[in-house]
C-alpha atoms as a PDB file:
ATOM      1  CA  UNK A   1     -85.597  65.150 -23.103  1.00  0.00           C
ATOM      2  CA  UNK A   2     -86.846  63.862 -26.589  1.00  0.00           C
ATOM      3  CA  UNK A   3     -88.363  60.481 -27.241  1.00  0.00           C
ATOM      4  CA  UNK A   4     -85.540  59.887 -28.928  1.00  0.00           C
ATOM      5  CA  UNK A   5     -82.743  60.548 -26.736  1.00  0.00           C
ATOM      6  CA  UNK A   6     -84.914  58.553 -23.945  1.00  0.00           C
ATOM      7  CA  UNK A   7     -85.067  55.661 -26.101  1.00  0.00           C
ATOM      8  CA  UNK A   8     -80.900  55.558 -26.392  1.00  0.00           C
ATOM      9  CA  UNK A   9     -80.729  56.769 -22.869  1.00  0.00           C
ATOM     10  CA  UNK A  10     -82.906  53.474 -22.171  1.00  0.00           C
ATOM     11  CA  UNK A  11     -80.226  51.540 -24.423  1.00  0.00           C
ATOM     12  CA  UNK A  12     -77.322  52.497 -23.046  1.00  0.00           C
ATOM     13  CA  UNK A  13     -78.198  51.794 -19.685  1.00  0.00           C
ATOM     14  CA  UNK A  14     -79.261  48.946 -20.493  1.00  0.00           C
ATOM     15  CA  UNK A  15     -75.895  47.848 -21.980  1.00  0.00           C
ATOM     16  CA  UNK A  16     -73.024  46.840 -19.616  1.00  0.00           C
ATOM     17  CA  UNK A  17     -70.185  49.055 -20.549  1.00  0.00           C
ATOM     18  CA  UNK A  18     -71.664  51.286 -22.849  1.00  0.00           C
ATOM     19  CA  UNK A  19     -70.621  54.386 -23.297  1.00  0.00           C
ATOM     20  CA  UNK A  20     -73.277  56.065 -25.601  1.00  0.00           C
ATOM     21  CA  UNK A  21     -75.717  55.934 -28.603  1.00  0.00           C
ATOM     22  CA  UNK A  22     -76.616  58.106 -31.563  1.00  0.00           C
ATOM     23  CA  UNK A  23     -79.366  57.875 -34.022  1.00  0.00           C
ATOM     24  CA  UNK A  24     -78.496  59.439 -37.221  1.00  0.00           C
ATOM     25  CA  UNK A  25     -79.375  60.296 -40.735  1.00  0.00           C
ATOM     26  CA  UNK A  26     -78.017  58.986 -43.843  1.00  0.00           C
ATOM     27  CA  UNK A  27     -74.800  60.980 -44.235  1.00  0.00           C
ATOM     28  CA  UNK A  28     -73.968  60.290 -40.095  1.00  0.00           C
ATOM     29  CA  UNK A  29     -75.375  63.899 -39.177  1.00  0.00           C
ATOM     30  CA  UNK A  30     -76.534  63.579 -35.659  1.00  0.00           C
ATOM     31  CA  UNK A  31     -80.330  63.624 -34.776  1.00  0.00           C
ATOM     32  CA  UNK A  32     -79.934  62.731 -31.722  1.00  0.00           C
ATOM     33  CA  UNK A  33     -77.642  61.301 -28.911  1.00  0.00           C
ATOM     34  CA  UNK A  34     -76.914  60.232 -25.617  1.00  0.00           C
ATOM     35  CA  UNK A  35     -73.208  60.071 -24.265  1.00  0.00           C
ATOM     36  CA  UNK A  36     -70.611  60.296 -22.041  1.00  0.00           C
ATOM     37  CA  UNK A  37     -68.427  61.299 -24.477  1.00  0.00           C
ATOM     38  CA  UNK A  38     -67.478  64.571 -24.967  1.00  0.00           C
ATOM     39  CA  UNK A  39     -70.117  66.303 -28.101  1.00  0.00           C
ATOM     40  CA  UNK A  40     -67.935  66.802 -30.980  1.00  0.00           C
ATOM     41  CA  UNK A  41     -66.140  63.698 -30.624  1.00  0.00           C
ATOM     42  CA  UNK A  42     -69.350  61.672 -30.098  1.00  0.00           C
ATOM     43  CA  UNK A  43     -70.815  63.707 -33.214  1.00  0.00           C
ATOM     44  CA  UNK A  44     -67.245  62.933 -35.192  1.00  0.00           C
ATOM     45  CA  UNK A  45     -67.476  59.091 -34.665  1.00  0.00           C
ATOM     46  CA  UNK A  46     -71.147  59.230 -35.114  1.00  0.00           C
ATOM     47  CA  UNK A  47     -70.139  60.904 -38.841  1.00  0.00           C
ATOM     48  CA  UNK A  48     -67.348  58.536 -39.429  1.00  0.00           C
ATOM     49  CA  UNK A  49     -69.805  55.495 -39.308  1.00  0.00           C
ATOM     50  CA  UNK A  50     -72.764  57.182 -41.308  1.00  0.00           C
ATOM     51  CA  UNK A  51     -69.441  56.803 -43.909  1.00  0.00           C
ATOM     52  CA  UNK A  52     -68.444  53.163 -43.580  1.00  0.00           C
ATOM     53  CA  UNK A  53     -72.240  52.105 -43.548  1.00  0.00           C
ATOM     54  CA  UNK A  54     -72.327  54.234 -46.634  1.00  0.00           C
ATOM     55  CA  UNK A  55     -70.054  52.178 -48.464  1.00  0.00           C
ATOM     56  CA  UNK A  56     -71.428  48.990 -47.088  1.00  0.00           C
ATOM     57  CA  UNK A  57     -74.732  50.196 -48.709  1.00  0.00           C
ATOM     58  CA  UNK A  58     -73.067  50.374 -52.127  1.00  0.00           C
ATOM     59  CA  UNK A  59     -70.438  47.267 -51.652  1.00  0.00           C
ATOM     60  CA  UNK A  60     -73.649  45.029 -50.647  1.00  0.00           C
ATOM     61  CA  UNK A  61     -75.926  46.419 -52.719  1.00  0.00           C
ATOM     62  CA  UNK A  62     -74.091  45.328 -56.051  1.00  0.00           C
ATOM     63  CA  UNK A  63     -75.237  41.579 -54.903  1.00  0.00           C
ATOM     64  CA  UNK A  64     -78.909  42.436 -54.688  1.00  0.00           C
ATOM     65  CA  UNK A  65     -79.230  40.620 -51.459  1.00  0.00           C
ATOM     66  CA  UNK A  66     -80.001  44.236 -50.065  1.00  0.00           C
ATOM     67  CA  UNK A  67     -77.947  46.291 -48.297  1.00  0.00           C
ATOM     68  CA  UNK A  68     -76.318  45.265 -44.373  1.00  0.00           C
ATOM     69  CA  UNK A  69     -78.848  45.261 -41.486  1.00  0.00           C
ATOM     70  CA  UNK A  70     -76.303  45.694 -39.083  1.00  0.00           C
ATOM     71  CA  UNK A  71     -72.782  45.679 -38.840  1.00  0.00           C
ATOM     72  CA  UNK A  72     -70.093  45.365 -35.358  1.00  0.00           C
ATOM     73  CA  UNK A  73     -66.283  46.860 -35.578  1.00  0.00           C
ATOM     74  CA  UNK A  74     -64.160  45.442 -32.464  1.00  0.00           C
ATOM     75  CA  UNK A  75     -61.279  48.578 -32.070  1.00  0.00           C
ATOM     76  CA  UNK A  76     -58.607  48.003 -29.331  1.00  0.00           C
ATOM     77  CA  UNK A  77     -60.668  50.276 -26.640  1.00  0.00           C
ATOM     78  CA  UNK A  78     -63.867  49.753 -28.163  1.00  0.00           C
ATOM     79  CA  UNK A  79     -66.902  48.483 -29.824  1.00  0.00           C
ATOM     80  CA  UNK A  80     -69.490  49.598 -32.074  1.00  0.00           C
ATOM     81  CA  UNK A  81     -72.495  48.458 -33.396  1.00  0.00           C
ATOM     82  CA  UNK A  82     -74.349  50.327 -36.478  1.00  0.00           C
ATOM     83  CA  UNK A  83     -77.896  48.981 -37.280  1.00  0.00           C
ATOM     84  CA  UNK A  84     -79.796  50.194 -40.010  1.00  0.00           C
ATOM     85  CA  UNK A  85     -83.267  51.973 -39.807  1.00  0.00           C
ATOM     86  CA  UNK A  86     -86.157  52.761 -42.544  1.00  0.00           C
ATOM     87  CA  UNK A  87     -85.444  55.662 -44.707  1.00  0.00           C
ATOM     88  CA  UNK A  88     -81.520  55.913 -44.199  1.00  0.00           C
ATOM     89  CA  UNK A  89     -81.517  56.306 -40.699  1.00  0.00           C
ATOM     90  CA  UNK A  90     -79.154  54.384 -38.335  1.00  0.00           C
ATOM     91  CA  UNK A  91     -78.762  53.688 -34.907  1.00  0.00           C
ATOM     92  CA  UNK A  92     -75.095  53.345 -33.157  1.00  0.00           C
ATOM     93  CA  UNK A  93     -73.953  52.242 -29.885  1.00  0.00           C
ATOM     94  CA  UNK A  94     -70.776  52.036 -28.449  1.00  0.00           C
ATOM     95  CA  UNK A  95     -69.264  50.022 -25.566  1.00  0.00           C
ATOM     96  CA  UNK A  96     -65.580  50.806 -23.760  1.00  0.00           C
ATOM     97  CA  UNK A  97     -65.081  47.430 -23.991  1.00  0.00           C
ATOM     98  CA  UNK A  98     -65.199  45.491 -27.188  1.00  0.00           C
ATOM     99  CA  UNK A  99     -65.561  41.885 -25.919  1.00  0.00           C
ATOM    100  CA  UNK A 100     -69.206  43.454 -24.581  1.00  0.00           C
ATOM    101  CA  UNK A 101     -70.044  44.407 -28.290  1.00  0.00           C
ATOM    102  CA  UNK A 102     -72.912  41.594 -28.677  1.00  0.00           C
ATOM    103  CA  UNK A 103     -74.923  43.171 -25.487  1.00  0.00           C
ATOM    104  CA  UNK A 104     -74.962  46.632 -27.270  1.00  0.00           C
ATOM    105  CA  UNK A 105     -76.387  44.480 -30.119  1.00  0.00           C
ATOM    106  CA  UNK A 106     -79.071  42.940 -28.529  1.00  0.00           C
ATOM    107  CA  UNK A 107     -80.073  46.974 -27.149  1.00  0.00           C
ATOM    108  CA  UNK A 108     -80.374  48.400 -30.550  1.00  0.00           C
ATOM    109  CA  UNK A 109     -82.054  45.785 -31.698  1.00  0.00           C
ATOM    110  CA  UNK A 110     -84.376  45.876 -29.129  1.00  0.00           C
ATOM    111  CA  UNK A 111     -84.824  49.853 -29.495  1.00  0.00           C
ATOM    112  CA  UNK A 112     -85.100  49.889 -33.349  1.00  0.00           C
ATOM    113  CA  UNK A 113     -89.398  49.182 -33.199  1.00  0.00           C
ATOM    114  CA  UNK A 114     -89.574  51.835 -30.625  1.00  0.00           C
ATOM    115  CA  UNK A 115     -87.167  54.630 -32.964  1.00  0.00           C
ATOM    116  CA  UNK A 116     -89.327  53.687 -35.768  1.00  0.00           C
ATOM    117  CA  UNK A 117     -92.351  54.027 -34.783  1.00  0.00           C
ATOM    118  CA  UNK A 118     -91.129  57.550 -33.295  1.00  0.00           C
ATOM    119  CA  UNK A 119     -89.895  58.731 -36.336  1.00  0.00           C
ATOM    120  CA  UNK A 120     -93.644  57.919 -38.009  1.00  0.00           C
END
């Protein structure tokens, strides 16, 4: 296993309901994971954010305030969380049930130190 799938494996079992985590490069490719979800769809969703922070990036950005540290979407059957990391990485969790999306939260933030100083 690589440190960084042990650091999301830590996260996710950490986080009541969650179904899995991703760390990611700037245009949502995959570095690593850890799921229950089935691959593609995992690396699909993991994409589809890398997108919408992406735009969030260039939306917030226009105010110079910086771009968004973090950012939660509640869907019907579940929630995510994306979090930023240094150099265009980012971090996602996601939880089956979206009322639970603050716990997955408090994981990532919790695991961001530990991803960073990995990726040094």
């Amino acid at each position: 296993m690589t440190p960084f799938k042990a650091i999301l494996k830590r996260a996710v079992e950490a986080t009541p309901g969650a179904v899995g985590g991703a760390f990611a490069d700037s245009e949502g490719e995959m570095v690593d994971s850890f799921a229950t979800y089935d691959p593609h769809e995992w690396a699909v969703l993991t994409a589809h954010y890398g997108v919408v922070l992406a735009q969030l990036h260039s939306a917030f950005g226009v105010f110079h305030f910086g771009g968004p540290e973090y950012f939660m979407v509640s869907h019907q059957k579940l929630g995510i969380v994306v979090h930023t990391l240094e150099g265009g990485y980012f971090v996602l969790m996601a939880v089956s049930d979206p009322a639970r999306v603050t716990f997955a939260l408090t994981a990532l933030q919790a695991s961001v130190s530990e991803l960073q100083r990995e990726m040094a």
